[in-house]
PDB file of N, CA and C in Angstrom:
ATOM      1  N   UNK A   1      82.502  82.472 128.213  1.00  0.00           N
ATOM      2  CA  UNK A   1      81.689  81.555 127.434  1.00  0.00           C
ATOM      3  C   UNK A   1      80.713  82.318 126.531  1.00  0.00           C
ATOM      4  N   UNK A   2      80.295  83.705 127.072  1.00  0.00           N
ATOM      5  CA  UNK A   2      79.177  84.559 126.206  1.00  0.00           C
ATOM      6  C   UNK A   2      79.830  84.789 125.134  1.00  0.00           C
ATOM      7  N   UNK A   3      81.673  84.927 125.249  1.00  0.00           N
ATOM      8  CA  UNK A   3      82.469  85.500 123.736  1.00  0.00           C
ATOM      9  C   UNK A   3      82.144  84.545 122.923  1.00  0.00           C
ATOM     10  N   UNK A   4      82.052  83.438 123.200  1.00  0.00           N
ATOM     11  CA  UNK A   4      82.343  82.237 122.448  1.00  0.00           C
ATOM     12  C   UNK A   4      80.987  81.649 121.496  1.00  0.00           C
ATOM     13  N   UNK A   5      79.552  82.616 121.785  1.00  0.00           N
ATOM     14  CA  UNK A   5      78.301  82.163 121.597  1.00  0.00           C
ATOM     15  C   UNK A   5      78.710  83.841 120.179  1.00  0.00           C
ATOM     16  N   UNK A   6      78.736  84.231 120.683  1.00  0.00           N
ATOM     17  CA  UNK A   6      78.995  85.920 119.592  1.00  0.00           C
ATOM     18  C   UNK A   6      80.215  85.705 119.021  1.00  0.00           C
ATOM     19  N   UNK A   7      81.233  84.686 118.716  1.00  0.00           N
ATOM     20  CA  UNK A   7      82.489  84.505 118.168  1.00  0.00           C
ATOM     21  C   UNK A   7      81.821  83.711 116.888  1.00  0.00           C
ATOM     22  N   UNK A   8      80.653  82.770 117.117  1.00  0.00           N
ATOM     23  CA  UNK A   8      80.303  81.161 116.567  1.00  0.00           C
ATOM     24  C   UNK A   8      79.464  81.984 115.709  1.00  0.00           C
ATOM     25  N   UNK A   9      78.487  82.931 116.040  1.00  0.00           N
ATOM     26  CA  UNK A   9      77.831  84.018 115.742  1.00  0.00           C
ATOM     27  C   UNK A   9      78.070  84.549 114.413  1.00  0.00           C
ATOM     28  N   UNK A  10      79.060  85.534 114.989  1.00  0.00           N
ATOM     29  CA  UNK A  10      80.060  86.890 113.854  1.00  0.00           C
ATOM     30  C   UNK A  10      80.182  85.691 113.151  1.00  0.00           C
ATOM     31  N   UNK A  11      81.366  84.420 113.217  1.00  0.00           N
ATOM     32  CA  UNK A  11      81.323  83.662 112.202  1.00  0.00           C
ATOM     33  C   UNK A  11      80.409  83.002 110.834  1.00  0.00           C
ATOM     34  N   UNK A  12      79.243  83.141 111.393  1.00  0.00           N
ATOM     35  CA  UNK A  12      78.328  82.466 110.598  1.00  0.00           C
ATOM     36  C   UNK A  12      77.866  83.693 109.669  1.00  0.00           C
ATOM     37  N   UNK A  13      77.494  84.713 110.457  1.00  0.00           N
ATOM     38  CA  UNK A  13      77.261  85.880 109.457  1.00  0.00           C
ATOM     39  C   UNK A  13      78.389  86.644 108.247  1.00  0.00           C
ATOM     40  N   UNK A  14      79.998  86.418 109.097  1.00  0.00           N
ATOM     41  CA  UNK A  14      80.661  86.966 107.885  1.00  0.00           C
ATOM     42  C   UNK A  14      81.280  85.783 106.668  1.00  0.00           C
ATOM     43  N   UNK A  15      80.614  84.252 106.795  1.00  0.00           N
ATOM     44  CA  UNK A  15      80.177  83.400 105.708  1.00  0.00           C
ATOM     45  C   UNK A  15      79.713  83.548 104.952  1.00  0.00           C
ATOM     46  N   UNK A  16      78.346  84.450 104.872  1.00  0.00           N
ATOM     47  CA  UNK A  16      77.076  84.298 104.294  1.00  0.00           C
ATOM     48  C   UNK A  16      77.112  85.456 103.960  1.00  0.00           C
ATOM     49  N   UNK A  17      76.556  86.431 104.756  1.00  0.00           N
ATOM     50  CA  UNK A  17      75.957  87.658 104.791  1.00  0.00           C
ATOM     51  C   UNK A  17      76.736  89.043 103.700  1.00  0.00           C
ATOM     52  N   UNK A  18      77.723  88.740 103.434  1.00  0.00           N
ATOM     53  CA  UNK A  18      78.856  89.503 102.354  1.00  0.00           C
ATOM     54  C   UNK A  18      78.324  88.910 100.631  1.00  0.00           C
ATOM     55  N   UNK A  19      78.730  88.238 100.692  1.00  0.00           N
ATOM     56  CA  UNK A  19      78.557  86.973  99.744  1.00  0.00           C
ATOM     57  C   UNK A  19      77.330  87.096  99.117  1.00  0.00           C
ATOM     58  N   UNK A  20      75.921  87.326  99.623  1.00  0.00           N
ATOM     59  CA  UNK A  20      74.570  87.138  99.685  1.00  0.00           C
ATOM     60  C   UNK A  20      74.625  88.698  99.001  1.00  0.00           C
ATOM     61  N   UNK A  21      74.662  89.516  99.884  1.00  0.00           N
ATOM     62  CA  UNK A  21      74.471  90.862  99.616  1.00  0.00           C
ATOM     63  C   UNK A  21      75.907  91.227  98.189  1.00  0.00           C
ATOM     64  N   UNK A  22      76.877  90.863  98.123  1.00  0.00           N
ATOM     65  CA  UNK A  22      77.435  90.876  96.510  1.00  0.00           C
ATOM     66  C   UNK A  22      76.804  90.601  95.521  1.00  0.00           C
ATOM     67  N   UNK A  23      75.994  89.077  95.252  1.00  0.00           N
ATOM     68  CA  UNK A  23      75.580  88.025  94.445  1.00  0.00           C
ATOM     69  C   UNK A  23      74.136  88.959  93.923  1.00  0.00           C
ATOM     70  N   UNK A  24      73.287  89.609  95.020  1.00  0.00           N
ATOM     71  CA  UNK A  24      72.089  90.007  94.608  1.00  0.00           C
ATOM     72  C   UNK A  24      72.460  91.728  94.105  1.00  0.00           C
ATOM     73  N   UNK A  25      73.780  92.259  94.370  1.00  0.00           N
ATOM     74  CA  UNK A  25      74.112  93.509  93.843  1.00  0.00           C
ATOM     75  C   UNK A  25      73.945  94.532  95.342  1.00  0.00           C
ATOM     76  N   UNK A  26      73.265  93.823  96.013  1.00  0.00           N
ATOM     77  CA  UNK A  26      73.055  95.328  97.283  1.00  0.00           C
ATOM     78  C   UNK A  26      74.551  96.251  97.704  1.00  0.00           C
ATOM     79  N   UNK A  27      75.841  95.075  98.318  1.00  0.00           N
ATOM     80  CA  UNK A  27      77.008  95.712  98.221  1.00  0.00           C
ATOM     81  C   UNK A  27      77.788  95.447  97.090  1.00  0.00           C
ATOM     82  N   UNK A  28      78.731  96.398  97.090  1.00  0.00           N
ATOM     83  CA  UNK A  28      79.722  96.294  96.119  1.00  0.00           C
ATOM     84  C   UNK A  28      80.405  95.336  96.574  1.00  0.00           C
ATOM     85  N   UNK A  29      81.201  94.741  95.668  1.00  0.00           N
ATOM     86  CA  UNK A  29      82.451  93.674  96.097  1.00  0.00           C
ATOM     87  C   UNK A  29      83.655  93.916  96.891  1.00  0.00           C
ATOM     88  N   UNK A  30      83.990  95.217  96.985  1.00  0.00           N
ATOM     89  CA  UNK A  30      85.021  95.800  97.437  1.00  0.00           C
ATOM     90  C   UNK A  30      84.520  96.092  99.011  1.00  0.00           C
ATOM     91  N   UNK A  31      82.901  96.188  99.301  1.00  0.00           N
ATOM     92  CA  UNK A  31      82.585  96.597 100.482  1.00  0.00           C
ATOM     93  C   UNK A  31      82.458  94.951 101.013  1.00  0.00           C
ATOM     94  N   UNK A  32      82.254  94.278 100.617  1.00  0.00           N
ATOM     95  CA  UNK A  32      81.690  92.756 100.683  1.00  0.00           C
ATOM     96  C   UNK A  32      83.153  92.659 101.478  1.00  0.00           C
ATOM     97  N   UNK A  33      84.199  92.264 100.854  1.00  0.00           N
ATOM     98  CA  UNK A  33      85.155  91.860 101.202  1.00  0.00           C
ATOM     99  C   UNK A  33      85.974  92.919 102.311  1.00  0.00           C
ATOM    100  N   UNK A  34      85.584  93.706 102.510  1.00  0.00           N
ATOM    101  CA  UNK A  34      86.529  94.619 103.626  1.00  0.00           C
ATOM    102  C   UNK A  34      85.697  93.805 104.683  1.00  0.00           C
ATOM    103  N   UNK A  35      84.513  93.891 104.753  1.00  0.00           N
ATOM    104  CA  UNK A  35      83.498  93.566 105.713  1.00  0.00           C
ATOM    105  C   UNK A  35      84.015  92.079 105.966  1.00  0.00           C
ATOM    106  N   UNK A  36      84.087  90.911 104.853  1.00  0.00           N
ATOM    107  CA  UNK A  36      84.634  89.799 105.298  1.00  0.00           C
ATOM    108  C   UNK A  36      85.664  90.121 106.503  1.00  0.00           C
ATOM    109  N   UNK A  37      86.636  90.616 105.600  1.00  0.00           N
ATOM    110  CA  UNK A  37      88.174  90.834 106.235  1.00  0.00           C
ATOM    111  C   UNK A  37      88.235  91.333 107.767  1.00  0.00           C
ATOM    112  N   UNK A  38      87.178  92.096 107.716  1.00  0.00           N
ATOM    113  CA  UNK A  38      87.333  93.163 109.351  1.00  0.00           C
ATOM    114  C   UNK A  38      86.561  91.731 109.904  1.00  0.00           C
ATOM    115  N   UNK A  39      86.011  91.060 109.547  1.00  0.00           N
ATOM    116  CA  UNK A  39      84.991  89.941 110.654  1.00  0.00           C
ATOM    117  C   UNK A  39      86.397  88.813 110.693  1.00  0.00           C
ATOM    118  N   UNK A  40      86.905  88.435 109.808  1.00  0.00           N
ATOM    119  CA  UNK A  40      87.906  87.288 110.096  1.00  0.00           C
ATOM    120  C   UNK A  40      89.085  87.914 111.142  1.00  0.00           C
ATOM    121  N   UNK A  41      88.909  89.302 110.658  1.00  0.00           N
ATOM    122  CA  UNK A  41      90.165  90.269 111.894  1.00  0.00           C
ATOM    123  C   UNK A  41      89.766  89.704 113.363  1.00  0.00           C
ATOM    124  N   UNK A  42      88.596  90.740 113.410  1.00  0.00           N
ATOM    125  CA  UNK A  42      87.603  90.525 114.766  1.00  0.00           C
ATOM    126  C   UNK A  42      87.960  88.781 115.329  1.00  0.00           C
ATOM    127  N   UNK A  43      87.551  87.889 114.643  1.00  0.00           N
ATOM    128  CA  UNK A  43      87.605  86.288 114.905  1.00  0.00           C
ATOM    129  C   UNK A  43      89.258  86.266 115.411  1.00  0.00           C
ATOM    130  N   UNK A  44      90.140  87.044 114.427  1.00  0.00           N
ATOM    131  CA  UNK A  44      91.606  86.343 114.805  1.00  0.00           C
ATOM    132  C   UNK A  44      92.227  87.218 115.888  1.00  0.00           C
ATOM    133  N   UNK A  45      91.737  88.013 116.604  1.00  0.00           N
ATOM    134  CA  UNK A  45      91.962  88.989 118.187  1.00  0.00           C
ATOM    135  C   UNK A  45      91.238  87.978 118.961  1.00  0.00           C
ATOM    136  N   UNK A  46      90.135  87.387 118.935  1.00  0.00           N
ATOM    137  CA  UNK A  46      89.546  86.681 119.754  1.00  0.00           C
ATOM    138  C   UNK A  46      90.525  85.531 119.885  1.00  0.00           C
ATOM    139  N   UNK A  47      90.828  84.723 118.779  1.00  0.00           N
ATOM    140  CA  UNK A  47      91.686  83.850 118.779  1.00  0.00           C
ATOM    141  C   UNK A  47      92.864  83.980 119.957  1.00  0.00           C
ATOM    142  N   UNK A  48      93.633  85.196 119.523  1.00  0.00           N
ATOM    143  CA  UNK A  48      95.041  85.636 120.157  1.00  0.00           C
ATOM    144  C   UNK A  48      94.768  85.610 121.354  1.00  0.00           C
ATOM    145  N   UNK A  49      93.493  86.669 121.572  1.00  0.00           N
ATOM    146  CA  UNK A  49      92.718  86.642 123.333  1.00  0.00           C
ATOM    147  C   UNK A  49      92.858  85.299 123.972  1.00  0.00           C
ATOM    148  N   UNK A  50      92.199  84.121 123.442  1.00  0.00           N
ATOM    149  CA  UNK A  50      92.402  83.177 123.968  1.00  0.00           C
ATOM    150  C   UNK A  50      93.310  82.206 124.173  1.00  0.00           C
ATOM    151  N   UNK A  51      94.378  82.628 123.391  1.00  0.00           N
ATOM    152  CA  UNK A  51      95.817  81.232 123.526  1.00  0.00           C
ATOM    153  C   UNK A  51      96.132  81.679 125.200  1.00  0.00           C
ATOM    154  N   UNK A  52      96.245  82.327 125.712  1.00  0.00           N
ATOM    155  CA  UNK A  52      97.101  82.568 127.134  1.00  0.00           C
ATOM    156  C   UNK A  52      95.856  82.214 127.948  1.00  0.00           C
ATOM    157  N   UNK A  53      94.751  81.960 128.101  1.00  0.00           N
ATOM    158  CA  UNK A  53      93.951  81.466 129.090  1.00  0.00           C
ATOM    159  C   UNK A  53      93.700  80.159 128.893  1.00  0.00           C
ATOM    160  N   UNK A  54      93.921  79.641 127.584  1.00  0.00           N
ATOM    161  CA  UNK A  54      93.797  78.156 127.192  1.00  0.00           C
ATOM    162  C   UNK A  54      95.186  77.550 127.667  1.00  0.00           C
ATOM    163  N   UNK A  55      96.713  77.923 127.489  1.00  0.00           N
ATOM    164  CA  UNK A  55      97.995  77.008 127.919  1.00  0.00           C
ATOM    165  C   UNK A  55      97.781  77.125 129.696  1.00  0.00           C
ATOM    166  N   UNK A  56      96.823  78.571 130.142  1.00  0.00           N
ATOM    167  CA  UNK A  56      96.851  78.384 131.610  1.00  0.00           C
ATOM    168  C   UNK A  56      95.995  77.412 131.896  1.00  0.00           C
ATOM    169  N   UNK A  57      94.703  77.164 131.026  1.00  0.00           N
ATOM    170  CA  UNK A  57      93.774  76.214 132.001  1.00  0.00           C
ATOM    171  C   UNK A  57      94.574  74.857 131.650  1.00  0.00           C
ATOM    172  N   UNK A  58      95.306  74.358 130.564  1.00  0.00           N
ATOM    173  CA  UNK A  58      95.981  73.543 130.327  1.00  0.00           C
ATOM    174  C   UNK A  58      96.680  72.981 131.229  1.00  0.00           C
ATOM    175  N   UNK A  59      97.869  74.341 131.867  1.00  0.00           N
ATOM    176  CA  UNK A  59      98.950  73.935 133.464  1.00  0.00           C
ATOM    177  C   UNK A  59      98.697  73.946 134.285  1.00  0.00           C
ATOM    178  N   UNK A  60      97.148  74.510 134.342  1.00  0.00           N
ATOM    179  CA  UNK A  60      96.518  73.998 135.753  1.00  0.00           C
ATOM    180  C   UNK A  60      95.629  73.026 135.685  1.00  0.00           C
ATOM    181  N   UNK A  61      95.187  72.395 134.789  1.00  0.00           N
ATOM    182  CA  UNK A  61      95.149  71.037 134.420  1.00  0.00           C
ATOM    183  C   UNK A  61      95.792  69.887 135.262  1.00  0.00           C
ATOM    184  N   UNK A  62      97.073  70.024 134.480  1.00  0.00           N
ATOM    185  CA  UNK A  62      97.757  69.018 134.353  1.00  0.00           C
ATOM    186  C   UNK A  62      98.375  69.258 136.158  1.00  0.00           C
ATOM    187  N   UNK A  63      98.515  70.048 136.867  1.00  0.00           N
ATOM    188  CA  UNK A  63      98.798  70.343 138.106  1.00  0.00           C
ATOM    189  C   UNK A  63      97.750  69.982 138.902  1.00  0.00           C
ATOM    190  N   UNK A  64      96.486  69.997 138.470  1.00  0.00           N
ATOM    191  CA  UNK A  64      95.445  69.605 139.698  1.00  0.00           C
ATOM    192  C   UNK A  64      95.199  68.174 139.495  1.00  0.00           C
ATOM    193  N   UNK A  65      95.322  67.561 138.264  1.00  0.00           N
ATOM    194  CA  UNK A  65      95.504  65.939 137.764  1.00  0.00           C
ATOM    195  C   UNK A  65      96.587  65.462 138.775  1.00  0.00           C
ATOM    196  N   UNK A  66      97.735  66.125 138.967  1.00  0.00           N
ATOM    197  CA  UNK A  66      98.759  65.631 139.719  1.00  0.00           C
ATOM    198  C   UNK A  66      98.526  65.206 141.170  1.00  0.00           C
ATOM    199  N   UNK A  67      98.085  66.186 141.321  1.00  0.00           N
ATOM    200  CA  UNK A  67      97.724  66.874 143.022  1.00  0.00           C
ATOM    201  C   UNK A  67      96.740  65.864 143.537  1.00  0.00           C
ATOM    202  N   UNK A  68      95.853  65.704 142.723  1.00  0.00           N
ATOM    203  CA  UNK A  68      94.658  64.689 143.248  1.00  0.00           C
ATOM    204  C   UNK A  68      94.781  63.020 142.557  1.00  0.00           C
ATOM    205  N   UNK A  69      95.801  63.321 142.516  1.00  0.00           N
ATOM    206  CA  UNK A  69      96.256  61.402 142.549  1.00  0.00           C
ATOM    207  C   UNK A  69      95.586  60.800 141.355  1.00  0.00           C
ATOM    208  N   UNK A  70      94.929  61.431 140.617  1.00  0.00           N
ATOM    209  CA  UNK A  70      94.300  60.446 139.377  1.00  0.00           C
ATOM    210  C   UNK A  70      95.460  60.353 138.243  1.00  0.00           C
ATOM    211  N   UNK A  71      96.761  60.674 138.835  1.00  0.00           N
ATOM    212  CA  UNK A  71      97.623  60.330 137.140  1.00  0.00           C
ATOM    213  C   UNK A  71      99.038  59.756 138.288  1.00  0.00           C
ATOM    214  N   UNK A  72      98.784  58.620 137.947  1.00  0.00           N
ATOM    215  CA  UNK A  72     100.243  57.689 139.108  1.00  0.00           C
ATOM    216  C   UNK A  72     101.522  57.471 138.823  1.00  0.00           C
ATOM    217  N   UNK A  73     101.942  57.368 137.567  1.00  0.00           N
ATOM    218  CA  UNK A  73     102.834  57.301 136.986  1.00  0.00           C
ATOM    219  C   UNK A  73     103.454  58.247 136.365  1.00  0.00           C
ATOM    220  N   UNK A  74     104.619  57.834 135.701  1.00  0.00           N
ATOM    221  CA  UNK A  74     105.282  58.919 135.017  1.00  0.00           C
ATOM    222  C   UNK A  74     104.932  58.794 133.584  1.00  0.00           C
ATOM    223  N   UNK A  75     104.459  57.422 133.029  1.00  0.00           N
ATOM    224  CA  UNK A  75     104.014  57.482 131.938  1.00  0.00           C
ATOM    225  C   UNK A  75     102.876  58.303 131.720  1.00  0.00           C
ATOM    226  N   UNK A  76     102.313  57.836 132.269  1.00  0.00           N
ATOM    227  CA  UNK A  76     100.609  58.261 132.733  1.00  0.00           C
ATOM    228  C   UNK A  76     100.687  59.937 132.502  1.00  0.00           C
ATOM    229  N   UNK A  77     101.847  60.749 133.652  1.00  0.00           N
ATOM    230  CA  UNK A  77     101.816  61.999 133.501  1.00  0.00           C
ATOM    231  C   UNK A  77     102.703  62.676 132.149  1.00  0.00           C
ATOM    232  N   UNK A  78     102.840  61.643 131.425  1.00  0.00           N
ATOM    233  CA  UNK A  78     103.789  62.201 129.945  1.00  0.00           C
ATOM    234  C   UNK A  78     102.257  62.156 128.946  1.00  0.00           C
ATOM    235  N   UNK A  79     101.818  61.309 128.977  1.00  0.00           N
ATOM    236  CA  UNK A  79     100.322  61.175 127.980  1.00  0.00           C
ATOM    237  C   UNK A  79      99.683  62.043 128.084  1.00  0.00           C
ATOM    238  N   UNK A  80      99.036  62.979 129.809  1.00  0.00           N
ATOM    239  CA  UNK A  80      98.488  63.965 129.818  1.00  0.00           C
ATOM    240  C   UNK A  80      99.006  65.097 129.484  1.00  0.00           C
ATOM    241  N   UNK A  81     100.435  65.228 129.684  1.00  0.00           N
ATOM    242  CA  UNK A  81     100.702  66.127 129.017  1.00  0.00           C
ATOM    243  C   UNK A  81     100.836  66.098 127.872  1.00  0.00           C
ATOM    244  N   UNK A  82     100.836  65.299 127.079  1.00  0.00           N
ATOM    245  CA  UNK A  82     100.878  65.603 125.235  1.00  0.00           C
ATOM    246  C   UNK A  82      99.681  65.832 125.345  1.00  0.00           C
ATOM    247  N   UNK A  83      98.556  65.395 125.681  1.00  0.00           N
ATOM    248  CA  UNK A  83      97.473  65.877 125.313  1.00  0.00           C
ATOM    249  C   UNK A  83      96.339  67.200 125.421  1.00  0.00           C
ATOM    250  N   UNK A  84      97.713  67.605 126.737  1.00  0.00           N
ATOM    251  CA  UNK A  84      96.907  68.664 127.061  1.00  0.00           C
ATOM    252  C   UNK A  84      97.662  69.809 126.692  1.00  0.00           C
ATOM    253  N   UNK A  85      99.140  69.601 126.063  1.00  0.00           N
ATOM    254  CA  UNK A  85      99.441  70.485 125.095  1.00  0.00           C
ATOM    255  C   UNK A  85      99.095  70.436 123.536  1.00  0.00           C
ATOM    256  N   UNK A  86      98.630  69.371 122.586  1.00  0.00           N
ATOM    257  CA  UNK A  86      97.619  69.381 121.951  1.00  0.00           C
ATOM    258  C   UNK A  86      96.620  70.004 122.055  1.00  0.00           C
ATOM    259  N   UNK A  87      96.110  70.173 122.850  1.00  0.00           N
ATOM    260  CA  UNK A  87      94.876  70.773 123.082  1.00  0.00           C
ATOM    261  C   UNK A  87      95.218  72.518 123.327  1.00  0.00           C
ATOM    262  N   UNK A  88      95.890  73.108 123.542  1.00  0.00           N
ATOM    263  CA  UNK A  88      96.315  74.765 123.622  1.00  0.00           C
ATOM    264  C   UNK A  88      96.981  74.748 122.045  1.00  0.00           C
ATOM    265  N   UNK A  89      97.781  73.736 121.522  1.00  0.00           N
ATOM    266  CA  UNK A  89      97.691  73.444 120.179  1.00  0.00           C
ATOM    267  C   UNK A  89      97.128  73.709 119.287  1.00  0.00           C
ATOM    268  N   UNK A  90      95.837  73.606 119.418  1.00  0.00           N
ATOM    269  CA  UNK A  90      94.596  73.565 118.417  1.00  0.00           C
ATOM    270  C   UNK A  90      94.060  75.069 118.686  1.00  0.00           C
ATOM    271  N   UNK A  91      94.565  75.945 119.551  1.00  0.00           N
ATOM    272  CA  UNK A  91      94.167  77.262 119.420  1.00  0.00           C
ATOM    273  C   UNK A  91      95.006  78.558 118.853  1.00  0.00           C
ATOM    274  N   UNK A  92      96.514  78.048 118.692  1.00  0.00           N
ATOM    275  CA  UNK A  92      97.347  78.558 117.997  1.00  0.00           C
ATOM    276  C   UNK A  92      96.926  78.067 116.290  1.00  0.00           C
ATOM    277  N   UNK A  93      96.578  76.879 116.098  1.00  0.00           N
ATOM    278  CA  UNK A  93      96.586  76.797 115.074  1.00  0.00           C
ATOM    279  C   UNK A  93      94.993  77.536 114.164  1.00  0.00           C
ATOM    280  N   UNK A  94      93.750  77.788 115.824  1.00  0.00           N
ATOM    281  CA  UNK A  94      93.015  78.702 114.950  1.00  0.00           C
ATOM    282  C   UNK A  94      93.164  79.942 114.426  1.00  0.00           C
ATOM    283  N   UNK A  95      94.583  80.214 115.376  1.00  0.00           N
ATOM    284  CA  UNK A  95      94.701  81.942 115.617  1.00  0.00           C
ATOM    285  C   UNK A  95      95.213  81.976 113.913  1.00  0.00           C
ATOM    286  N   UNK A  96      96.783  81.211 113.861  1.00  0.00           N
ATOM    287  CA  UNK A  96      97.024  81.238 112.428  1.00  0.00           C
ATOM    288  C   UNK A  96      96.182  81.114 111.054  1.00  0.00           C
ATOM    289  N   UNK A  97      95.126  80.466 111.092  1.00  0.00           N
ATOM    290  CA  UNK A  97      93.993  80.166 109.937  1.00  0.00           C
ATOM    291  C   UNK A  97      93.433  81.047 109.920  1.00  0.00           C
ATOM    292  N   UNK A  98      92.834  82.013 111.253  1.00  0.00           N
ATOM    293  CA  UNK A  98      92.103  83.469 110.801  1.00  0.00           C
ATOM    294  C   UNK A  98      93.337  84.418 110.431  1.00  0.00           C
ATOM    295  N   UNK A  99      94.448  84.349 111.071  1.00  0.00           N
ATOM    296  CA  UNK A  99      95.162  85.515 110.457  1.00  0.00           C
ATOM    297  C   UNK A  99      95.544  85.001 109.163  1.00  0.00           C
ATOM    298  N   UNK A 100      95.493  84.181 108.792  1.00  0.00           N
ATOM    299  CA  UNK A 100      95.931  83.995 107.087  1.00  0.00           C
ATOM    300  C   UNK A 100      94.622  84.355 106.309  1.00  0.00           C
ATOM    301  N   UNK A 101      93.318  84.018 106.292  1.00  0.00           N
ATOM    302  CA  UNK A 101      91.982  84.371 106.062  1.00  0.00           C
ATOM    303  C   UNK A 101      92.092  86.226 106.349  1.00  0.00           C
ATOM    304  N   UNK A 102      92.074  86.599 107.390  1.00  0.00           N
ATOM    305  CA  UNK A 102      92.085  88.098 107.110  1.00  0.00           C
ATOM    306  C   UNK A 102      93.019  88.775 106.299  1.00  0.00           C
ATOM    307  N   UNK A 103      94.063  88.514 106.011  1.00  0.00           N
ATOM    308  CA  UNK A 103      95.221  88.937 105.286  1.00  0.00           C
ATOM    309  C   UNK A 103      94.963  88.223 103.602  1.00  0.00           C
ATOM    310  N   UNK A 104      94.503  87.105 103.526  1.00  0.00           N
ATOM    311  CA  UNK A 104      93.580  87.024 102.348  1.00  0.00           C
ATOM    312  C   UNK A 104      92.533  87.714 101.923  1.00  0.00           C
ATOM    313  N   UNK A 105      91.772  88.062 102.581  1.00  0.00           N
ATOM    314  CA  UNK A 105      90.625  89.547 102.535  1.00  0.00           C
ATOM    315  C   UNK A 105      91.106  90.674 102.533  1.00  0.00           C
ATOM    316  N   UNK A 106      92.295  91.277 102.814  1.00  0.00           N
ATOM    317  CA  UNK A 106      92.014  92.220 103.450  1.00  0.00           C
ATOM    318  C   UNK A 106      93.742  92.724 102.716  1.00  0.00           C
ATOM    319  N   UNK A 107      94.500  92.151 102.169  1.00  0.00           N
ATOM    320  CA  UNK A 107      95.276  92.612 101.589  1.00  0.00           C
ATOM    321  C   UNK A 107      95.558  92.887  99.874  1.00  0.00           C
ATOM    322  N   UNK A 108      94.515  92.214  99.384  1.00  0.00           N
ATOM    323  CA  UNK A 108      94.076  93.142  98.178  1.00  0.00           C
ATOM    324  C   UNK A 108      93.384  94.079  97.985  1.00  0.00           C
ATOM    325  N   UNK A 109      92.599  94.337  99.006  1.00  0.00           N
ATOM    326  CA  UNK A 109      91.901  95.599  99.226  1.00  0.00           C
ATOM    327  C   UNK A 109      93.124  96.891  99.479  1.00  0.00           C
ATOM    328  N   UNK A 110      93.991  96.387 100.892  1.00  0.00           N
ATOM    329  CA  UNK A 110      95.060  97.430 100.623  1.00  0.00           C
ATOM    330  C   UNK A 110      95.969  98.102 100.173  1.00  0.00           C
ATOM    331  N   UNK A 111      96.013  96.370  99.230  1.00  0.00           N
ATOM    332  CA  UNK A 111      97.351  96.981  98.321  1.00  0.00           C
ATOM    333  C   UNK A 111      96.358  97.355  96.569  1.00  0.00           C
ATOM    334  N   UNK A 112      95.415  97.440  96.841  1.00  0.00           N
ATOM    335  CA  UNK A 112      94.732  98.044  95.526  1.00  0.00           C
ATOM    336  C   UNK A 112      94.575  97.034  94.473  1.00  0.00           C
ATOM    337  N   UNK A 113      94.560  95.888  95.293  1.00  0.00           N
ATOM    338  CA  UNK A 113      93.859  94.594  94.282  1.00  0.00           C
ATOM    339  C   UNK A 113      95.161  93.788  93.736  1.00  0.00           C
ATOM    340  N   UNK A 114      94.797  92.930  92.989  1.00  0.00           N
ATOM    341  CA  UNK A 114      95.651  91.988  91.788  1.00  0.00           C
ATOM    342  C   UNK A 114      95.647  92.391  90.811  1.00  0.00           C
ATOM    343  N   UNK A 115      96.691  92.496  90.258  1.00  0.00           N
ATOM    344  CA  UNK A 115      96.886  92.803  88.972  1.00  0.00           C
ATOM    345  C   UNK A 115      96.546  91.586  88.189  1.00  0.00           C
ATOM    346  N   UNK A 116      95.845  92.197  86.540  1.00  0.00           N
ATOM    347  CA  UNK A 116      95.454  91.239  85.556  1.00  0.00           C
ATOM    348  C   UNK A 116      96.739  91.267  84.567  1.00  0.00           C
ATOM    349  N   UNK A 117      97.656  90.505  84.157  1.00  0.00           N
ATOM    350  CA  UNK A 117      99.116  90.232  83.340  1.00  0.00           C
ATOM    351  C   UNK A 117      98.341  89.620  82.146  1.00  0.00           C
TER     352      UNK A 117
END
């Protein structure tokens, strides 16, 4: 839970804090944006970190729901499970949004920018 207070964190600073320091001249643009890129990196390892402890708390979820009689049916136990694979869902789909965001930062820097045609 402490990753998750320093995840919300790093986030807010590599929003701002690049951006701010470009606009007033302190960094260069080229340092601005590596710095983005390595913070959306950082965010999308955390991401990856967490898909395999999120589908586990998910199947043990849906196994201790079973076990203790609060889901009676078979309908009942088809609903929790869509929802509680939805829910490990929504962490694959953060992992993909930071790795597309870092690879947006971070691959014109490597490949030596965009060309102007």
């Amino acid at each position: 839970m402490a990753a998750v207070g320093v995840a919300n964190f790093g986030s807010s600073l590599v929003g701002w804090l690049p951006f701010i320091g470009m606009a007033t001249g302190i960094i260069s643009h080229y340092t601005g944006f590596l710095i983005i890129g390595i913070g959306y990196g950082l965010m999308m390892l955390f991401n990856l970190v967490t898909l395999p402890v999120e589908f586990d708390a998910s199947n043990r979820a849906k196994r201790v729901l079973g076990e203790m009689g609060f889901i009676g049916t078979d309908e009942e136990m088809a609903g929790v499970r869509k929802t509680l694979d939805a829910a490990g869902w929504t962490y694959v789909a953060a992992f993909v949004t930071s790795l597309a965001w870092t690879l947006y930062y971070l691959l014109p820097l490597l490949t030596g920018g965009r060309s102007r045609d």
